[in-house]
Protein backbone atom coordinates (compact mmCIF):
# COMPACT_ATOMS: atom_id res chain seq x y z
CA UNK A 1 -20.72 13.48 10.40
CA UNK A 2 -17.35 11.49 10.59
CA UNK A 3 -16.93 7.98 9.33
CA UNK A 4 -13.58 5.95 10.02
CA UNK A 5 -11.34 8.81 9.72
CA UNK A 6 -8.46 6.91 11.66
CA UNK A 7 -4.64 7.56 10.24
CA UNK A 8 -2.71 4.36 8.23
CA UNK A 9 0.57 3.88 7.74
CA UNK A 10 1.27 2.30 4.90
CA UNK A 11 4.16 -0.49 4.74
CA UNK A 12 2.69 -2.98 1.94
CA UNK A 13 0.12 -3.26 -0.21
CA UNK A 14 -2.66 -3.98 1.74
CA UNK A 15 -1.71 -1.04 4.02
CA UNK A 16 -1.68 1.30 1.05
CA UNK A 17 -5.01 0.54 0.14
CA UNK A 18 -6.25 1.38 3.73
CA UNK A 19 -4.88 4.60 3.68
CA UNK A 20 -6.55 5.24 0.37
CA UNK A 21 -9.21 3.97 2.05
CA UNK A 22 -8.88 6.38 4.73
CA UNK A 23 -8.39 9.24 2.64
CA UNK A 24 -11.54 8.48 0.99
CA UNK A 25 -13.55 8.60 3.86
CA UNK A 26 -12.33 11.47 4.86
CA UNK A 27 -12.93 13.65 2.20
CA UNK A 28 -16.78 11.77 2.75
CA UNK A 29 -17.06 12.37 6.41
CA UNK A 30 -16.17 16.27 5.54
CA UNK A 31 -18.67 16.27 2.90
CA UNK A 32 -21.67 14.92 4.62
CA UNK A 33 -20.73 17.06 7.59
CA UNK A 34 -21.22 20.36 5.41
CA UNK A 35 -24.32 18.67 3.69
CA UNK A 36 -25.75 18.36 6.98
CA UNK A 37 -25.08 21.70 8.22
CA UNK A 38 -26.35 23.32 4.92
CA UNK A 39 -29.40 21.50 5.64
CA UNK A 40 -29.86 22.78 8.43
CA UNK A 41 -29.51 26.32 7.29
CA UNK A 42 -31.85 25.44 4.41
CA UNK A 43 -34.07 24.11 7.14
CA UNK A 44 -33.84 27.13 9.43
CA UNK A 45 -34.96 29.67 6.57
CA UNK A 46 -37.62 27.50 4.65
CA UNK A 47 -41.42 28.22 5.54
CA UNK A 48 -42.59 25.03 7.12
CA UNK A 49 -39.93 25.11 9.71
CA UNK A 50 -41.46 26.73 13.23
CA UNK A 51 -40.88 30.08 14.09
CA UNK A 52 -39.93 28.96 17.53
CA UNK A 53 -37.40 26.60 16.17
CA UNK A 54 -35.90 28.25 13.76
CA UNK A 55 -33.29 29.86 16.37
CA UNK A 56 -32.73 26.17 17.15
CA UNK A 57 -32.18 24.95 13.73
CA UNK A 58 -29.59 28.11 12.96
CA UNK A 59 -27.66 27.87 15.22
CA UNK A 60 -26.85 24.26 15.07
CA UNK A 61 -26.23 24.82 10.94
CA UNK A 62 -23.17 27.21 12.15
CA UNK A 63 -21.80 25.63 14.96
CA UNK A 64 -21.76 22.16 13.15
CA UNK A 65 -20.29 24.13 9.79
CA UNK A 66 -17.40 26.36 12.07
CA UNK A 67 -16.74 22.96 13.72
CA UNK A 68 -16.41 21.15 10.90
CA UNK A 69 -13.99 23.71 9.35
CA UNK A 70 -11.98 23.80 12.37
CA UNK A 71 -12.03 19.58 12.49
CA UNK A 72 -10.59 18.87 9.18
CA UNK A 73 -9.01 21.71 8.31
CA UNK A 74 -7.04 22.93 11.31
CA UNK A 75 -6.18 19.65 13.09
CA UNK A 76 -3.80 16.92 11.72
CA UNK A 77 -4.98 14.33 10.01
CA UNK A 78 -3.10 11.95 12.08
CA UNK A 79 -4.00 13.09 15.28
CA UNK A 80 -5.41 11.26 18.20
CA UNK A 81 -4.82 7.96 16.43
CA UNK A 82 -7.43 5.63 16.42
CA UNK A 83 -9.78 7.27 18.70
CA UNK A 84 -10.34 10.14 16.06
CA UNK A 85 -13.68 9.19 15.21
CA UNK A 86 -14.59 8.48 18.82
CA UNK A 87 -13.63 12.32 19.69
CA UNK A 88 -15.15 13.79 17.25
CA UNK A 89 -18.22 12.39 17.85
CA UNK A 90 -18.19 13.52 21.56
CA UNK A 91 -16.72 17.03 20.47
CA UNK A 92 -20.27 16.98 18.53
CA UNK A 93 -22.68 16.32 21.06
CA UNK A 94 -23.46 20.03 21.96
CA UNK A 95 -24.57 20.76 18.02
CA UNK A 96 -27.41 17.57 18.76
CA UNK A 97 -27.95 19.06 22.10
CA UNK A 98 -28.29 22.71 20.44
CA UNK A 99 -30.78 21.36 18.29
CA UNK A 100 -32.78 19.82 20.67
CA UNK A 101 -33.17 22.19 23.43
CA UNK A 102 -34.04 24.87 21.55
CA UNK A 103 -36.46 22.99 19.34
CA UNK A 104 -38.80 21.35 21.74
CA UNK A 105 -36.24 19.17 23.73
CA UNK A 106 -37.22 15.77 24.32
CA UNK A 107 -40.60 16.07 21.76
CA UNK A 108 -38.43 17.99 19.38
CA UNK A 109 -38.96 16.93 15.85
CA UNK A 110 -35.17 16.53 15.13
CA UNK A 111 -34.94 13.67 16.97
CA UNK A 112 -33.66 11.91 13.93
CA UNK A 113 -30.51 13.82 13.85
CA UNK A 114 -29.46 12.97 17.06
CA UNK A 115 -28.49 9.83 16.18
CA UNK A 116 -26.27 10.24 13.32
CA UNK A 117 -23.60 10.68 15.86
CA UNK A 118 -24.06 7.65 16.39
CA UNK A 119 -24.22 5.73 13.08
CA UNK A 120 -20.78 7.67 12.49
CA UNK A 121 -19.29 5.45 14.82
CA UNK A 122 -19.84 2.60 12.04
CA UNK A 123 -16.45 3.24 10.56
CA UNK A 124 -14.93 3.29 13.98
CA UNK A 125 -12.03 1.11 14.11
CA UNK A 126 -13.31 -0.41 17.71
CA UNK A 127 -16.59 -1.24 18.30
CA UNK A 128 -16.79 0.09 21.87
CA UNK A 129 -16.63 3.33 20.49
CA UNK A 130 -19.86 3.03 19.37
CA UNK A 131 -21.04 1.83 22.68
CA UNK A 132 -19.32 4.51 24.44
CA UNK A 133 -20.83 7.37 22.01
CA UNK A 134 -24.11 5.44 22.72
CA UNK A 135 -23.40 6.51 26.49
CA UNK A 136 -22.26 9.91 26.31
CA UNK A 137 -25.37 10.19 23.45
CA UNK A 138 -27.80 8.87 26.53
CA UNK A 139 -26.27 11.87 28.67
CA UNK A 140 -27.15 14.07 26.54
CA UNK A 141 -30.83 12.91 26.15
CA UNK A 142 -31.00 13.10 29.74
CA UNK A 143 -29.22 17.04 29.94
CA UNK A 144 -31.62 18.46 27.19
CA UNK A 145 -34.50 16.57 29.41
CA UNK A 146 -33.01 18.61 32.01
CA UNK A 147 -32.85 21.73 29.90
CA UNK A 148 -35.71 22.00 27.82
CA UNK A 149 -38.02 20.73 30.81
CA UNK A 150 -40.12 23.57 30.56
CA UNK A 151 -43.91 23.29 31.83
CA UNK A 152 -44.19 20.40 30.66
CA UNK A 153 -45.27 17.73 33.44
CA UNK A 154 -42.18 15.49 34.93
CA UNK A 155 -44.02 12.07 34.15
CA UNK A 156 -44.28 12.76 30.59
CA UNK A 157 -40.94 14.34 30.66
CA UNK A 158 -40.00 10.84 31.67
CA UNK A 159 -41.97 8.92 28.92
CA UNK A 160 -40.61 10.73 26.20
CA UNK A 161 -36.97 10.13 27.92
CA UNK A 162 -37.39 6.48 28.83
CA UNK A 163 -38.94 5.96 24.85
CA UNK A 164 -35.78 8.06 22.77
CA UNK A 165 -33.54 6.28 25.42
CA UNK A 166 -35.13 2.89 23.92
CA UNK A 167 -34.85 3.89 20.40
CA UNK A 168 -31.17 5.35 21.39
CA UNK A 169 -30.50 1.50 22.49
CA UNK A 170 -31.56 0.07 19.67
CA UNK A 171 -29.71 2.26 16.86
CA UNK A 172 -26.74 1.64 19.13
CA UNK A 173 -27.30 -2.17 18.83
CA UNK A 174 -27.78 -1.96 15.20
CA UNK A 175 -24.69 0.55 14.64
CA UNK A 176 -22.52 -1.69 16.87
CA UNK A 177 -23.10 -5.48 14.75
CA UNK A 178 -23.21 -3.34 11.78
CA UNK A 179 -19.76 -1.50 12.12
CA UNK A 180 -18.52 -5.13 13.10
CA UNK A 181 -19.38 -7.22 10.31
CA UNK A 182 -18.20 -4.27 7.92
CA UNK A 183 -15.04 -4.23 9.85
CA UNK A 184 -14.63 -7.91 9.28
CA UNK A 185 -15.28 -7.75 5.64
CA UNK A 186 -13.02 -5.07 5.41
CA UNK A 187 -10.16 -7.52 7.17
CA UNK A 188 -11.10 -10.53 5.08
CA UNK A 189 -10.60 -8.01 1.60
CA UNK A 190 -7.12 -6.50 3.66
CA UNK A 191 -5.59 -10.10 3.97
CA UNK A 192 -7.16 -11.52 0.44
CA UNK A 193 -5.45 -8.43 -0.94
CA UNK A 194 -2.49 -9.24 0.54
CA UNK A 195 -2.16 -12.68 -0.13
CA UNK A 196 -3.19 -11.95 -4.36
CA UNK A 197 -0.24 -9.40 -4.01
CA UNK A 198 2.46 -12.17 -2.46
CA UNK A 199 1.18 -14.63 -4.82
CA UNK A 200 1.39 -11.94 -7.66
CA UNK A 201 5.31 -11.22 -6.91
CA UNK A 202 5.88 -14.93 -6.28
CA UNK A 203 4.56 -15.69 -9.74
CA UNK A 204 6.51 -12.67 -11.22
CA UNK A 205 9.43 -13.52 -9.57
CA UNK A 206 9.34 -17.47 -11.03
CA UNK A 207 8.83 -15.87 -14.74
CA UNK A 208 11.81 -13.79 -14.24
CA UNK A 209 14.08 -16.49 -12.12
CA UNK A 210 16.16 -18.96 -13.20
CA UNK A 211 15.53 -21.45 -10.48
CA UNK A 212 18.68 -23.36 -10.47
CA UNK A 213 21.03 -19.94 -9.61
CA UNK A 214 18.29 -17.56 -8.62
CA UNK A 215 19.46 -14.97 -11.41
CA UNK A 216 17.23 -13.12 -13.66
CA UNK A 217 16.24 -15.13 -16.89
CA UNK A 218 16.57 -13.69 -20.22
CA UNK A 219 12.95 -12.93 -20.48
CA UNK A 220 13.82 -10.62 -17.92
CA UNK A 221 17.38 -9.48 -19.66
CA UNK A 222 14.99 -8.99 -22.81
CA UNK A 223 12.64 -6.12 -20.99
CA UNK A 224 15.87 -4.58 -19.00
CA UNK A 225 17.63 -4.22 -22.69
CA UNK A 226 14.95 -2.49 -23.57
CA UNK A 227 15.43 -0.13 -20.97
CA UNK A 228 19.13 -0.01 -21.28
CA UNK A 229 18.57 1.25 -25.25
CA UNK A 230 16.10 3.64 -24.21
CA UNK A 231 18.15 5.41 -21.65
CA UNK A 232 21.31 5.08 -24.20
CA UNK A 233 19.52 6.85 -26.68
CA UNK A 234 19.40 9.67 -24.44
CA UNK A 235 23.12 9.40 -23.35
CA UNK A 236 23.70 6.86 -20.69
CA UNK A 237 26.01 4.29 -22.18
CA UNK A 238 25.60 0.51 -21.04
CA UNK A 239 27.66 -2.75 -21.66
CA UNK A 240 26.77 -6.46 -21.63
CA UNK A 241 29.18 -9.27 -20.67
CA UNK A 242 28.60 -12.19 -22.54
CA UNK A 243 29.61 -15.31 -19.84
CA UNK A 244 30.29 -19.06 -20.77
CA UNK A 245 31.63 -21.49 -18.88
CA UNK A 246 34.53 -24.13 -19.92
CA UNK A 247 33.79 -27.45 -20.50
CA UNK A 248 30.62 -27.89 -18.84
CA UNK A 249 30.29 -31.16 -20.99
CA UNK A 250 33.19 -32.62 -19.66
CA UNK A 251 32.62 -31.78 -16.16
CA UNK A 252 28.95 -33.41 -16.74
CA UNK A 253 30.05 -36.43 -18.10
CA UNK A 254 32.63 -37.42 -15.85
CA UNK A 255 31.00 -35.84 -12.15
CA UNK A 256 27.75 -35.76 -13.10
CA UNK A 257 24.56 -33.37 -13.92
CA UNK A 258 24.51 -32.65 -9.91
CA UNK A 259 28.40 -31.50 -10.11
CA UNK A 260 27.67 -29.53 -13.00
CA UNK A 261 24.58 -27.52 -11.19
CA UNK A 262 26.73 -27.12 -8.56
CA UNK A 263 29.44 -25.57 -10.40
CA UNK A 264 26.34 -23.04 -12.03
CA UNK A 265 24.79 -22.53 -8.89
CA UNK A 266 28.35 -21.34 -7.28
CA UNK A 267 28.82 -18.91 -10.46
CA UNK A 268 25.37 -17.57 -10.61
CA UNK A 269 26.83 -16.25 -6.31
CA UNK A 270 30.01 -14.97 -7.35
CA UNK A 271 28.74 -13.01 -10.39
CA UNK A 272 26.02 -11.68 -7.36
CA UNK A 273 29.14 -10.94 -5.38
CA UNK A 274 31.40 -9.50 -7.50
CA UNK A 275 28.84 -7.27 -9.68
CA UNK A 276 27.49 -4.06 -8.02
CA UNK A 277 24.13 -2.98 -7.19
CA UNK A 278 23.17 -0.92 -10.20
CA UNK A 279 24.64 -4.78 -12.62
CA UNK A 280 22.19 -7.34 -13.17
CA UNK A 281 23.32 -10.77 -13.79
CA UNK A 282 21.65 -13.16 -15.94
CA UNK A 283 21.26 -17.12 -16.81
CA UNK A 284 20.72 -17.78 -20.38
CA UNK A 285 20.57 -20.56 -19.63
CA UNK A 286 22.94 -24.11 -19.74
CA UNK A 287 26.18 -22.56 -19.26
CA UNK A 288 25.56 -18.96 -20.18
CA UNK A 289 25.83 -16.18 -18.60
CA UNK A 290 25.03 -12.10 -19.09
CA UNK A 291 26.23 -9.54 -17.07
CA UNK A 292 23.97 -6.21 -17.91
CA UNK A 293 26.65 -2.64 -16.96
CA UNK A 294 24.33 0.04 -17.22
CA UNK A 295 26.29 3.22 -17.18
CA UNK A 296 29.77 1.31 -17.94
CA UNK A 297 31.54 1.70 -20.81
CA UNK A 298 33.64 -1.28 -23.29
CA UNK A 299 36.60 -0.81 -21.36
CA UNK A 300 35.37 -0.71 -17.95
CA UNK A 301 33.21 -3.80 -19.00
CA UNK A 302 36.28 -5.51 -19.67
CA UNK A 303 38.11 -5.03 -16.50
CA UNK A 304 34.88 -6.00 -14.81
CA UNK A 305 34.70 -9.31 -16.95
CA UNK A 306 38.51 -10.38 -15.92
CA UNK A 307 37.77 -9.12 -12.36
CA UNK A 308 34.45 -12.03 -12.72
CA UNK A 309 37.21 -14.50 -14.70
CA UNK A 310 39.17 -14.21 -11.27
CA UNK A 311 36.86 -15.22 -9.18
CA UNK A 312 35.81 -17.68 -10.87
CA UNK A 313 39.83 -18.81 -11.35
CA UNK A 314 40.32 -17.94 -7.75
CA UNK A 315 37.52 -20.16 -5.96
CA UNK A 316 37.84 -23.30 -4.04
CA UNK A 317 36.42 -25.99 -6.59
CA UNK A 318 37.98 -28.73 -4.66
CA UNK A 319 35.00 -30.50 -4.25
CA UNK A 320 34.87 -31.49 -7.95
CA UNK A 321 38.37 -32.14 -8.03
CA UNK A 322 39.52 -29.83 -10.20
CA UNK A 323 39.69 -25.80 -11.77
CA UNK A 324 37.30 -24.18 -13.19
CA UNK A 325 37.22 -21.38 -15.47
CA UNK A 326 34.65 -19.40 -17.74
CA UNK A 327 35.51 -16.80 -20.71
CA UNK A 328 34.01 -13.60 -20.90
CA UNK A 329 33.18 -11.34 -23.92
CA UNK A 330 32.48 -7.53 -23.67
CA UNK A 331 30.67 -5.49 -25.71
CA UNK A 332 28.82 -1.42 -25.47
CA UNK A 333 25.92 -0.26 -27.38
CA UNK A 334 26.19 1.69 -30.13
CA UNK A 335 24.18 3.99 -32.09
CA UNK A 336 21.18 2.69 -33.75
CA UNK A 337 21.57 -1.11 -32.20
CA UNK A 338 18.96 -2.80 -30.53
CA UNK A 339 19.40 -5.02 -26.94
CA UNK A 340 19.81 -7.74 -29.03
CA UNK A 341 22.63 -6.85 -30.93
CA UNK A 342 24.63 -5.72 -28.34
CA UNK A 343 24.57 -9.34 -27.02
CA UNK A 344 25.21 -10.84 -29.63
CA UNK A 345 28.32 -8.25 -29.96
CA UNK A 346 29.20 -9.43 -26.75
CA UNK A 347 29.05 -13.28 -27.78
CA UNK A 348 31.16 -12.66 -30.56
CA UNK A 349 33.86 -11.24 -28.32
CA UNK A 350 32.90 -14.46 -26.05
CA UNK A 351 33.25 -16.98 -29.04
CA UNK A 352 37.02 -15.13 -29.80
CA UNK A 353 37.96 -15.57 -26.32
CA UNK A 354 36.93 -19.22 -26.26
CA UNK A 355 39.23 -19.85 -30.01
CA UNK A 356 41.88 -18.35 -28.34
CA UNK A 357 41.64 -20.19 -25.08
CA UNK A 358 41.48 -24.15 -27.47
CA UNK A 359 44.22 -22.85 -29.10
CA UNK A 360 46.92 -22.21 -26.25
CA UNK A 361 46.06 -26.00 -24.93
């Protein structure tokens, strides 16, 4: 029948994996529901089935197979929510109660089948479903008593009620703890899942970080230039700004290590600030800096690097007592260069910038 076809929404990671999960048992719960109904028809045609069940058998095999069709291939697989499972397992009852009024009723020997309905309900995502389908599944004991009555005498009409209605409890017990502690696993995986992937990112994220300014490292500029060259190769030009800030020595000799981190800290925002979305900054690391243009040429790198010289210029560093500055190199990938060279392009133009700037004091 149907097994915990309810509809997921996935928003993280663990959520993904339910609805994969989902989508599994779906395609399942279709499966078994045809396997069942071709048993049946295999059932209905084979020799050692009764002639005077046979009608019986039949005609549950198609109304189970037409309803089946209709189940998973008409309606949305997002309907009715979480109570999917619970409907469709009430929407089944007159196959089991097919079955077993026209193949003896209450001393049919399909008795077994009834209460698949039932263990369906083990993938419910409540378990009261299963107590309710144990319910309606008790009705509909007591309607094909009704039915299939016969001339058969009312006391043992009763006995053979009272006794399935026993067994009936009992698979419902079993069906209810069972769908529970499954349920439970299934949480326990859902939140381990979920707390591997958050301690997955966290760890990725402190390979990539630079902790003191919260940029990218170069181990992460290293597998982004890799990109870069990749997509250059097939025509989408990229620049790197080589960044270095002035006299970081001097600042941490006569502040302090604590002044100097500040000053880092406060460039590592304002490169943030000033870059746009599709720029990655990057800490080298001391007073270093890389600025990663993809699609940006050499000379719209360079009005980007005065534009971060600015604001850098331009910021309120009264708290150390002083100005700050940085110089800024540009440089755009050419032909046949790796990521590497192209930085080190760009540190050349840096290293000219920071001659020129000694020799004007």
């Amino acid at each position: 029948m149907m097994i915990g076809d309810q509809p997921v929404h996935p928003s993280t990671e663990s959520a993904r994996e339910s609805a994969a999960y989902a989508a599994r048992i779906r395609r399942t719960n279709e499966r078994l529901a045809l396997a069942v109904a071709g048993l049946f028809a295999v059932t209905g045609v084979l020799p050692i089935t009764q002639q005077e069940n046979r009608p019986g058998v039949l005609w549950a095999a198609l109304l189970l197979f037409l309803f089946t069709l209709g189940w998973f291939h008409l309606l949305s697989p997002t309907a009715l929510g979480d109570r999917r499972v619970l409907i469709f397992v009430v929407l089944a009852q007159p196959v089991v109660i097919v079955l077993l009024t026209l193949t003896g009723g209450n001393a049919s020997p399909y008795f077994p089948y009834f209460l698949l309905p039932v263990l369906a309900t083990i993938y419910s995502p409540r378990t009261r479903h299963t107590l309710v389908i144990g319910l309606v599944s008790a009705a509909s004991l007591l309607m094909v008593a009704i039915l299939a009555q016969g001339n058969d005498a009312l006391p043992l009409v009763a006995e053979r009620l009272v006794t399935q209605l026993l067994q009936l409890l009992a698979f419902v017990l079993f069906t209810a703890f069972a769908g529970r502690a499954l349920r439970d696993a299934r949480r326990a995986i859902t939140a381990r899942a979920e707390e591997l992937a958050d301690e997955r990112t966290s760890a990725m994220k402190l390979a990539f970080t630079d902790t003191l300014t919260g940029l990218y490292n170069r181990r992460y500029a290293d597998d982004l230039l890799t990109r870069l060259v990749s997509e250059a190769a097939r025509g989408r030009a990229f620049s790197v700004l080589a960044l270095d800030l002035d006299g970081l020595k001097r600042l941490n000799d006569t502040l302090g290590h604590a002044a100097g981190d500040r000053v880092l800290a406060r460039i590592g925002e304002l490169l943030r600030l000033q870059l746009r979305g599709a720029d990655v900054p990057i800490r080298v690391g001391g007073d270093e800096f890389l600025a990663l243009l993809p699609g940006t040429r050499e000379d719209q790198a360079k009005v980007v690097g005065e534009r971060l010289r600015a604001a850098v210029r331009d910021n309120d560093w009264s708290a150390i007592g002083g100005p700050v500055s940085i110089s800024v190199g540009a440089a755009e990938w050419r032909s046949g260069q790796s990521g590497d060279d192209v930085v080190k392009a760009a540190d050349a133009r840096l290293y000219e910038a920071k001659r020129a700037l000694a020799s004007s004091r």
